[in-house]
PDB file of N, CA and C in Angstrom:
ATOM      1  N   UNK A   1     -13.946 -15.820  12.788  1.00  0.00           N
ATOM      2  CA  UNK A   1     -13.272 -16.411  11.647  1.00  0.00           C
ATOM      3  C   UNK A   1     -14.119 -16.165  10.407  1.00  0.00           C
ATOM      4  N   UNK A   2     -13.350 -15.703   9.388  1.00  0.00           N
ATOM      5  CA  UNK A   2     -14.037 -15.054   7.982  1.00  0.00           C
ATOM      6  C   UNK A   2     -13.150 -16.213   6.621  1.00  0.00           C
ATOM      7  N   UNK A   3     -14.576 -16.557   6.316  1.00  0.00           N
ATOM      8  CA  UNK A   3     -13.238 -16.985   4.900  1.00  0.00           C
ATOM      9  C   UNK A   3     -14.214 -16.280   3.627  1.00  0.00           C
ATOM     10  N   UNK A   4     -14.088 -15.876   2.931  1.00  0.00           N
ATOM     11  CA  UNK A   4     -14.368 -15.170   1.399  1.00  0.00           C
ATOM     12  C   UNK A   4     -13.876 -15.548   0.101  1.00  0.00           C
ATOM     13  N   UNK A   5     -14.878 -15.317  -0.884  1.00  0.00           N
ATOM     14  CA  UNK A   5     -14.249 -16.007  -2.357  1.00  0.00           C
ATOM     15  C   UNK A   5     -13.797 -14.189  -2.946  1.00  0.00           C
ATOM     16  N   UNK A   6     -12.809 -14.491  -4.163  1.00  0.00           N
ATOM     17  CA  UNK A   6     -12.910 -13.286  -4.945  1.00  0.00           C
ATOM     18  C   UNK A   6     -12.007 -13.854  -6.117  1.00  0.00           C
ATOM     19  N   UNK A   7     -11.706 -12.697  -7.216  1.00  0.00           N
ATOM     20  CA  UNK A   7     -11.287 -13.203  -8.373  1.00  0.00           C
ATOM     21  C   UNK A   7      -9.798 -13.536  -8.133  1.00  0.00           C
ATOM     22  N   UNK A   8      -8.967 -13.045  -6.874  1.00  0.00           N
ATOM     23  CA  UNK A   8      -7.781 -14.009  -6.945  1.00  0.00           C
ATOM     24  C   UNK A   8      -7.598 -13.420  -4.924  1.00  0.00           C
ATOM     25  N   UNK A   9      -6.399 -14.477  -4.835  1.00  0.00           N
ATOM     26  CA  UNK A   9      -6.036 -13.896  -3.444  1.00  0.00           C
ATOM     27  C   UNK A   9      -6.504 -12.832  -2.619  1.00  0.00           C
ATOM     28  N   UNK A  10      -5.586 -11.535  -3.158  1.00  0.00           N
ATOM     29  CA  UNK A  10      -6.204 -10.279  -2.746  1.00  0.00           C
ATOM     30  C   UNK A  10      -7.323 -10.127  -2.371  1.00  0.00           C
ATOM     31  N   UNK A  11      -8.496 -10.404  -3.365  1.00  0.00           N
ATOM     32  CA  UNK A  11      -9.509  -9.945  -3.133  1.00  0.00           C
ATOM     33  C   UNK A  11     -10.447 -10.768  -2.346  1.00  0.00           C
ATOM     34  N   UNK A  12     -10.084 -11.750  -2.354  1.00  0.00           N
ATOM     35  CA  UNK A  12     -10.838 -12.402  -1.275  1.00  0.00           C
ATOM     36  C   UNK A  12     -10.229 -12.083   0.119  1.00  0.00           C
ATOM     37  N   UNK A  13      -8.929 -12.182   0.683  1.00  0.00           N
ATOM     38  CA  UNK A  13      -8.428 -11.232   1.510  1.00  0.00           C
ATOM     39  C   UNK A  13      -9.141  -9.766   1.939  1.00  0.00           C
ATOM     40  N   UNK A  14      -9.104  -9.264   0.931  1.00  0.00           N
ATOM     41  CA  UNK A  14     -10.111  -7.655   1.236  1.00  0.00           C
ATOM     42  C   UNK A  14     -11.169  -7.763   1.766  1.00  0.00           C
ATOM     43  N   UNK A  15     -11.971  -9.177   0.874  1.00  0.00           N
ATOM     44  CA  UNK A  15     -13.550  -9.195   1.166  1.00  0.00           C
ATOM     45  C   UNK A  15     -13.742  -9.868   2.797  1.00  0.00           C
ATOM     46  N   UNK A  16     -12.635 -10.678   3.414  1.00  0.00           N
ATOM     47  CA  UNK A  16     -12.660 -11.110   4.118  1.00  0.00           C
ATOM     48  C   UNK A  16     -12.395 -10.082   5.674  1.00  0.00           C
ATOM     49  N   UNK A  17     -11.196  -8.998   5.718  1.00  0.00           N
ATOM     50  CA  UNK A  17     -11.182  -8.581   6.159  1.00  0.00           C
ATOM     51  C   UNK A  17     -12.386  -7.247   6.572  1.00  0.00           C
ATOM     52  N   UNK A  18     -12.778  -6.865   5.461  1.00  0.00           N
ATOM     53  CA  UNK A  18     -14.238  -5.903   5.096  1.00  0.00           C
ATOM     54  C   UNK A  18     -15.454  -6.863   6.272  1.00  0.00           C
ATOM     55  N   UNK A  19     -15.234  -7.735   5.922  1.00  0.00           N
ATOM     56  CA  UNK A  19     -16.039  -8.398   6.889  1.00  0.00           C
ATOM     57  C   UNK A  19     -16.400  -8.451   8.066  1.00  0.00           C
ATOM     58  N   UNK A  20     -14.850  -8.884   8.454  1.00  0.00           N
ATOM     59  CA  UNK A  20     -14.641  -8.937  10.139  1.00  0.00           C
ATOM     60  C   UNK A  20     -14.628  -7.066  11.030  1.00  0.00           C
ATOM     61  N   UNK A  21     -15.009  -6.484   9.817  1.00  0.00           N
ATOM     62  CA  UNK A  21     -15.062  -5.078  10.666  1.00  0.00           C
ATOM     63  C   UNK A  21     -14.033  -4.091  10.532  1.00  0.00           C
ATOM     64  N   UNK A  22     -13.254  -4.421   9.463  1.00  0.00           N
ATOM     65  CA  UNK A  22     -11.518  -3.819   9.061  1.00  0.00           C
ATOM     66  C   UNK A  22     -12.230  -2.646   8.032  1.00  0.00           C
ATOM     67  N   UNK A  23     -11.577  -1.469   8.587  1.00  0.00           N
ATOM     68  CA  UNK A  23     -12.143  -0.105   8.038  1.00  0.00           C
ATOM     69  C   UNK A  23     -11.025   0.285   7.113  1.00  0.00           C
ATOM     70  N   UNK A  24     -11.292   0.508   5.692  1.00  0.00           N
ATOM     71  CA  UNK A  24     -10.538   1.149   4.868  1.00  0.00           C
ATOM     72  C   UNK A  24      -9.918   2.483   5.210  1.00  0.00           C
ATOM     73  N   UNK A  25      -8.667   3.034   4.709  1.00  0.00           N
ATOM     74  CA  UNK A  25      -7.942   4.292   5.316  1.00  0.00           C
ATOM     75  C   UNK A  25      -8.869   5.056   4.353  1.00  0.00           C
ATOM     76  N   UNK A  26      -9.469   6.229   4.764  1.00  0.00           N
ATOM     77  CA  UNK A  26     -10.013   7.190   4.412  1.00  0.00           C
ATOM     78  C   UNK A  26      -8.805   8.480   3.426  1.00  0.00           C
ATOM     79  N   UNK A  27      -7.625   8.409   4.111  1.00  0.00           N
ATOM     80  CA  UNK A  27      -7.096   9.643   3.495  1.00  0.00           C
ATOM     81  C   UNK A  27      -5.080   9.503   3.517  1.00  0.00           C
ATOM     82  N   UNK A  28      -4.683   8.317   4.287  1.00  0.00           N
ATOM     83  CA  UNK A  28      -3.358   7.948   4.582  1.00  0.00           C
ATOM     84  C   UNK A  28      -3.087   6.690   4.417  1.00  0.00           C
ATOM     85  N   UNK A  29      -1.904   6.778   3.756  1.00  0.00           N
ATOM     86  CA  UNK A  29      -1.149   5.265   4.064  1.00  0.00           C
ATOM     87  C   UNK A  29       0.294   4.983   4.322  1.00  0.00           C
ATOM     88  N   UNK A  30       0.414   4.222   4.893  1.00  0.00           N
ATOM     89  CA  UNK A  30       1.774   4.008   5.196  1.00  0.00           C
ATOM     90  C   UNK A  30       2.377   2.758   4.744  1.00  0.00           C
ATOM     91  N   UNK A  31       3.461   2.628   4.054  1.00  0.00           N
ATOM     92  CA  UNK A  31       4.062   1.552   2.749  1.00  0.00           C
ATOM     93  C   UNK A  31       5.148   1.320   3.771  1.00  0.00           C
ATOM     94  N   UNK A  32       5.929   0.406   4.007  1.00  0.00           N
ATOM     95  CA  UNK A  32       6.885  -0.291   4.044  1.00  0.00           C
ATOM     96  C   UNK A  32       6.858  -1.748   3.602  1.00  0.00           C
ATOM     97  N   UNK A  33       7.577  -1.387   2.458  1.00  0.00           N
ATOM     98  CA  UNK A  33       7.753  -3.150   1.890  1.00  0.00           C
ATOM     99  C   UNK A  33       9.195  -3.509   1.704  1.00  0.00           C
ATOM    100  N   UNK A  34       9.398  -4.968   2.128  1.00  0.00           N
ATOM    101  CA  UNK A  34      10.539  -5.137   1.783  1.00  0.00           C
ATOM    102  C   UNK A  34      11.360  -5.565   0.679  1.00  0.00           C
ATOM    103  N   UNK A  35      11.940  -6.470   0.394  1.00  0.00           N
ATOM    104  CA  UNK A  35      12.662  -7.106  -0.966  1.00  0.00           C
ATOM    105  C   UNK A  35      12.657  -5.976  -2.204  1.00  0.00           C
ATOM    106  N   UNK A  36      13.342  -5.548  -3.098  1.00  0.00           N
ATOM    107  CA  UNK A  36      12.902  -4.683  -4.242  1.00  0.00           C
ATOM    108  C   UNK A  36      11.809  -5.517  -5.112  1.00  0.00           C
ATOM    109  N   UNK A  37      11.868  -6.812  -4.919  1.00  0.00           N
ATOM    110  CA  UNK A  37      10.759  -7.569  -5.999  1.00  0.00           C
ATOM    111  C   UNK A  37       9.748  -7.244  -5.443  1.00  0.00           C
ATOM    112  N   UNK A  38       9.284  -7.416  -4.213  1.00  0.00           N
ATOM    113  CA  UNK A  38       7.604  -6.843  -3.565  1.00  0.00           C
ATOM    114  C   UNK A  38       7.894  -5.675  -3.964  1.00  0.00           C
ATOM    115  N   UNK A  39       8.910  -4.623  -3.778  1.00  0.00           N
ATOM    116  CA  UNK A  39       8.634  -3.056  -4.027  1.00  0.00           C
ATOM    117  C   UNK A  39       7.843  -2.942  -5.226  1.00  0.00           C
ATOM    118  N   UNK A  40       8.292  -3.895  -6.337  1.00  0.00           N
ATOM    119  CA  UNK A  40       8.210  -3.651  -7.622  1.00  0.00           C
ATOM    120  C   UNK A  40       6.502  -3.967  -7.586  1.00  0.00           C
ATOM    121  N   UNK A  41       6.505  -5.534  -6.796  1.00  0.00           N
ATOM    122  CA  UNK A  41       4.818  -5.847  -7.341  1.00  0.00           C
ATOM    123  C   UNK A  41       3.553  -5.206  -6.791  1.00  0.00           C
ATOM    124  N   UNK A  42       3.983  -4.114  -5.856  1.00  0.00           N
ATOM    125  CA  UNK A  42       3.109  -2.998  -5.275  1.00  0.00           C
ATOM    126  C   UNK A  42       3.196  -1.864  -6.209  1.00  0.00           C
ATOM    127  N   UNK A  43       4.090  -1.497  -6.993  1.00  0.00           N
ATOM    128  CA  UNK A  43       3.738  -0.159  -7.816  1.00  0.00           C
ATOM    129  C   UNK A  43       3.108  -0.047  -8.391  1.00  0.00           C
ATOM    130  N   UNK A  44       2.388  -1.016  -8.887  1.00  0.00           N
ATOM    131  CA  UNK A  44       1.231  -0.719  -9.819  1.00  0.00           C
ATOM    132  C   UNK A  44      -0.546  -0.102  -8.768  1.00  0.00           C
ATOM    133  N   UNK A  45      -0.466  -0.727  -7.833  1.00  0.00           N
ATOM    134  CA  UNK A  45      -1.324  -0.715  -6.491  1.00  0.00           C
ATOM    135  C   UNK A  45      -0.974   0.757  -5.969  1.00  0.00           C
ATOM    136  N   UNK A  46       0.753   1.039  -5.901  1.00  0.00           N
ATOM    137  CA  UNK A  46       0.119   2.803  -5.474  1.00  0.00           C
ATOM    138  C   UNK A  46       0.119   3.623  -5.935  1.00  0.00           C
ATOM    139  N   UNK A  47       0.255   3.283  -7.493  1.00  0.00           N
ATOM    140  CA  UNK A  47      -0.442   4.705  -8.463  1.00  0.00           C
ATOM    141  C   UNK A  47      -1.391   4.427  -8.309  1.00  0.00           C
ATOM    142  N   UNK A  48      -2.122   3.507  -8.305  1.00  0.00           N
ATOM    143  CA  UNK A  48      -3.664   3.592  -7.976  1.00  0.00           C
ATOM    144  C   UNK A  48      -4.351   3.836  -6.875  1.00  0.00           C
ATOM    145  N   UNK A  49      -3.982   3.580  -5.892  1.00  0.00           N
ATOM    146  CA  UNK A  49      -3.821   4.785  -4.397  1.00  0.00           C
ATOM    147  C   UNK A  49      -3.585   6.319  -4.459  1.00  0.00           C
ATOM    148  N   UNK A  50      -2.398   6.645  -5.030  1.00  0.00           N
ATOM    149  CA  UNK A  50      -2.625   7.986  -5.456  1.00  0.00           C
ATOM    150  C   UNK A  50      -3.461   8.805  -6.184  1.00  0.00           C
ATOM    151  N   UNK A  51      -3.767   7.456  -7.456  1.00  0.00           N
ATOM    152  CA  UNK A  51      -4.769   8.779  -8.356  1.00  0.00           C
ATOM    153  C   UNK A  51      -6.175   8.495  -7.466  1.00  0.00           C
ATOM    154  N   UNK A  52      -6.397   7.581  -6.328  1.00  0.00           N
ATOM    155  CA  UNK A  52      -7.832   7.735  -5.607  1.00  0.00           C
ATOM    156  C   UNK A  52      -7.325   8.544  -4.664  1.00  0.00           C
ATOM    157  N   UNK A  53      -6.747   9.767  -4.456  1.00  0.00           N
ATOM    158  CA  UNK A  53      -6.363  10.633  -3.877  1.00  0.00           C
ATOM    159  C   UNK A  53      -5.718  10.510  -2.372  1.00  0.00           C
ATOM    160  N   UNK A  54      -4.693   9.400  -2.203  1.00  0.00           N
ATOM    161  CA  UNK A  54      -4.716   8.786  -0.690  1.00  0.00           C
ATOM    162  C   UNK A  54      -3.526   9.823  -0.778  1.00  0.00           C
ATOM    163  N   UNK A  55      -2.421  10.202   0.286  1.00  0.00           N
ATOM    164  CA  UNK A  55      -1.255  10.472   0.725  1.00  0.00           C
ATOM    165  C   UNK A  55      -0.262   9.355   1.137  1.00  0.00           C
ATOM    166  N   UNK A  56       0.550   8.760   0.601  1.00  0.00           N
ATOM    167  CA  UNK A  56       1.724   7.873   0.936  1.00  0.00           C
ATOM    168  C   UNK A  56       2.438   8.373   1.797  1.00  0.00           C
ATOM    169  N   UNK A  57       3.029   7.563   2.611  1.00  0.00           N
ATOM    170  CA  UNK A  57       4.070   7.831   3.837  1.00  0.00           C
ATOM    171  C   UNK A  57       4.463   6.210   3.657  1.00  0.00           C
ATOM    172  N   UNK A  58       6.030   6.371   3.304  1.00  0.00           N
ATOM    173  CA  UNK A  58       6.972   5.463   3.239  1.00  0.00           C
ATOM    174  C   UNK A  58       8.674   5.223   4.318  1.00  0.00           C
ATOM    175  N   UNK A  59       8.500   4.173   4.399  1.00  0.00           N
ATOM    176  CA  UNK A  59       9.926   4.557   5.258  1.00  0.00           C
ATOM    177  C   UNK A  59      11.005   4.461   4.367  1.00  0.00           C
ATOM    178  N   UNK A  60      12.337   4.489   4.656  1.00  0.00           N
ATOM    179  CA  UNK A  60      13.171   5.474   3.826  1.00  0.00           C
ATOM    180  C   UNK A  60      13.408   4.795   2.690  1.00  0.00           C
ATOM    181  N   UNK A  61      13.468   3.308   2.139  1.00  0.00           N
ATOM    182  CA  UNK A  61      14.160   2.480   1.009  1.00  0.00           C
ATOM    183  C   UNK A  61      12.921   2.651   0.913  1.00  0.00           C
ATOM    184  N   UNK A  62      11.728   2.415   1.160  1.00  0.00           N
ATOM    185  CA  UNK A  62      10.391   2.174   0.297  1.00  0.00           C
ATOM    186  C   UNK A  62      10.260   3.497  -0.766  1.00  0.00           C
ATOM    187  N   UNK A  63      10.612   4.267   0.232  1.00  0.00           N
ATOM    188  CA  UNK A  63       9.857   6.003   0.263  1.00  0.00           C
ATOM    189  C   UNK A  63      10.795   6.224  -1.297  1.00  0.00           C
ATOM    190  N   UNK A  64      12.123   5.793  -1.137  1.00  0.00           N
ATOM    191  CA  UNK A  64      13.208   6.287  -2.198  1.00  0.00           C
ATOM    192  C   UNK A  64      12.978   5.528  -3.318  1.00  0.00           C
ATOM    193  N   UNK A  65      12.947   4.213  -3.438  1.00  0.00           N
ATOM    194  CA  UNK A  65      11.765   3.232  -4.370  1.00  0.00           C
ATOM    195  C   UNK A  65      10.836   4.212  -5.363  1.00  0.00           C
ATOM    196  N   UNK A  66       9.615   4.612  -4.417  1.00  0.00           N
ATOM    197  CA  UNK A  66       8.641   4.811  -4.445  1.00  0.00           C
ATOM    198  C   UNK A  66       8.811   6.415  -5.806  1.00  0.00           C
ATOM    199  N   UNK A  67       9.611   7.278  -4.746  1.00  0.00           N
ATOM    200  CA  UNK A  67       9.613   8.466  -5.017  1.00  0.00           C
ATOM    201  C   UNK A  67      10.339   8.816  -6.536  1.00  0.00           C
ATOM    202  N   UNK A  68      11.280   7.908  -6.860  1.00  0.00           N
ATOM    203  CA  UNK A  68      11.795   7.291  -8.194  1.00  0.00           C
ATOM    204  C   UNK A  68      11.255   6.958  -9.691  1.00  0.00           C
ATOM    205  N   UNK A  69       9.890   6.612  -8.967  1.00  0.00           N
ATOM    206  CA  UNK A  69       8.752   5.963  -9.648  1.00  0.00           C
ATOM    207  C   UNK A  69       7.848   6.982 -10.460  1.00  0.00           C
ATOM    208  N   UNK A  70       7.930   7.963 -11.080  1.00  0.00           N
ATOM    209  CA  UNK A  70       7.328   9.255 -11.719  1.00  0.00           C
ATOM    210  C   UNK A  70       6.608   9.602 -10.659  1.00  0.00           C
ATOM    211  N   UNK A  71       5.192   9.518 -11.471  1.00  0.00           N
ATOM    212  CA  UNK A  71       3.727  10.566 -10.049  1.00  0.00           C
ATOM    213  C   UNK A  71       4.207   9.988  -8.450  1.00  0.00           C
ATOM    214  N   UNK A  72       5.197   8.963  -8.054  1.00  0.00           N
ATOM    215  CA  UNK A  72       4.917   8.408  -6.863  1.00  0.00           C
ATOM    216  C   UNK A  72       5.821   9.858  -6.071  1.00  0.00           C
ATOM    217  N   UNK A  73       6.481  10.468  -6.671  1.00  0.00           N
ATOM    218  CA  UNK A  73       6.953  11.411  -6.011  1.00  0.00           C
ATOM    219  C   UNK A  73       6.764  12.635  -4.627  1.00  0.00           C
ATOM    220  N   UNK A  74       5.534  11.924  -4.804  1.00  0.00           N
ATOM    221  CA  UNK A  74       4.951  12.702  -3.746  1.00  0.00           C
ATOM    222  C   UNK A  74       4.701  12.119  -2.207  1.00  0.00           C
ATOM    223  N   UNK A  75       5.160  11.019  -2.175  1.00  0.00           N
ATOM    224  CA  UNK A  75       5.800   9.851  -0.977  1.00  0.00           C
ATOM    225  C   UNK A  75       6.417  10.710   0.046  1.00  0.00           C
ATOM    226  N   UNK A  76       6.061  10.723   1.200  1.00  0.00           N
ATOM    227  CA  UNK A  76       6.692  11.128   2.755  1.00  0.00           C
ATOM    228  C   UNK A  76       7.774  10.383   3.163  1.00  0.00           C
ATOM    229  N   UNK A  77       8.541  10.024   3.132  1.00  0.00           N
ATOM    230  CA  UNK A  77       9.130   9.884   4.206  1.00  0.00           C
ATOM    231  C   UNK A  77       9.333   9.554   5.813  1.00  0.00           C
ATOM    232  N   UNK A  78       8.944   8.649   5.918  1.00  0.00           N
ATOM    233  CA  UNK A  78       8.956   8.677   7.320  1.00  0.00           C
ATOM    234  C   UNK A  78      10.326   7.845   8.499  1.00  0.00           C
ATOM    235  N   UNK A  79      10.703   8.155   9.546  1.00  0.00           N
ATOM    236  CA  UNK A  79      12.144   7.053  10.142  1.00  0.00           C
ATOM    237  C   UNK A  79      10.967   6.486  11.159  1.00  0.00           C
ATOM    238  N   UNK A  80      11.742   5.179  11.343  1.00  0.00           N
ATOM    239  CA  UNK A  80      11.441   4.346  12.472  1.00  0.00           C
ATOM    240  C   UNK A  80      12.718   4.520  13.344  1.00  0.00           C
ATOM    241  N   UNK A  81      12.488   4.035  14.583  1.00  0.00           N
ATOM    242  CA  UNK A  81      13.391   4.435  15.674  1.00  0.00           C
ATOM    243  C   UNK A  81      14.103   2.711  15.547  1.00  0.00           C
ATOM    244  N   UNK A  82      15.501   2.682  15.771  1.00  0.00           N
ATOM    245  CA  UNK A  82      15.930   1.646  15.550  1.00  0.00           C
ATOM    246  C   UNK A  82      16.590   1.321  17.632  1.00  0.00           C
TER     247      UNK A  82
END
């Protein structure tokens, strides 16, 4: 059990998980978010993923969201098996 301070939620979240041994993605990520309002309050978070050079992989409403979004255009695509 980890608890951590930081300047809001998130980041104490991060610092907390950093803790317990949770390894940052080196080079991929994979987005599925739901509601368009979360879509919205993550875009600012993955242009900034992109310009730190990660690769997005989205499933299909995220991905189409995403890809909409100017530079986010470069979003994968990915299906889940239903």
């Amino acid at each position: 059990e980890v608890a951590c301070f930081g300047q809001n939620q998130y980041e104490a979240f991060l610092k907390a998980m950093i803790s317990a041994g949770f390894k940052l993605p080196s080079k991929n990520i994979l987005l599925s978010i739901g509601p368009s309002q979360q879509k919205q309050e993550i875009l600012q978070y993955a242009h900034i993923l992109v310009d730190m050079g990660f690769q997005l992989y989205a499933t299909k409403s995220t991905a189409e969201f995403l890809s909409s979004q100017g530079k986010l255009d470069s979003c994968i695509t990915v299906y889940k098996p239903h």
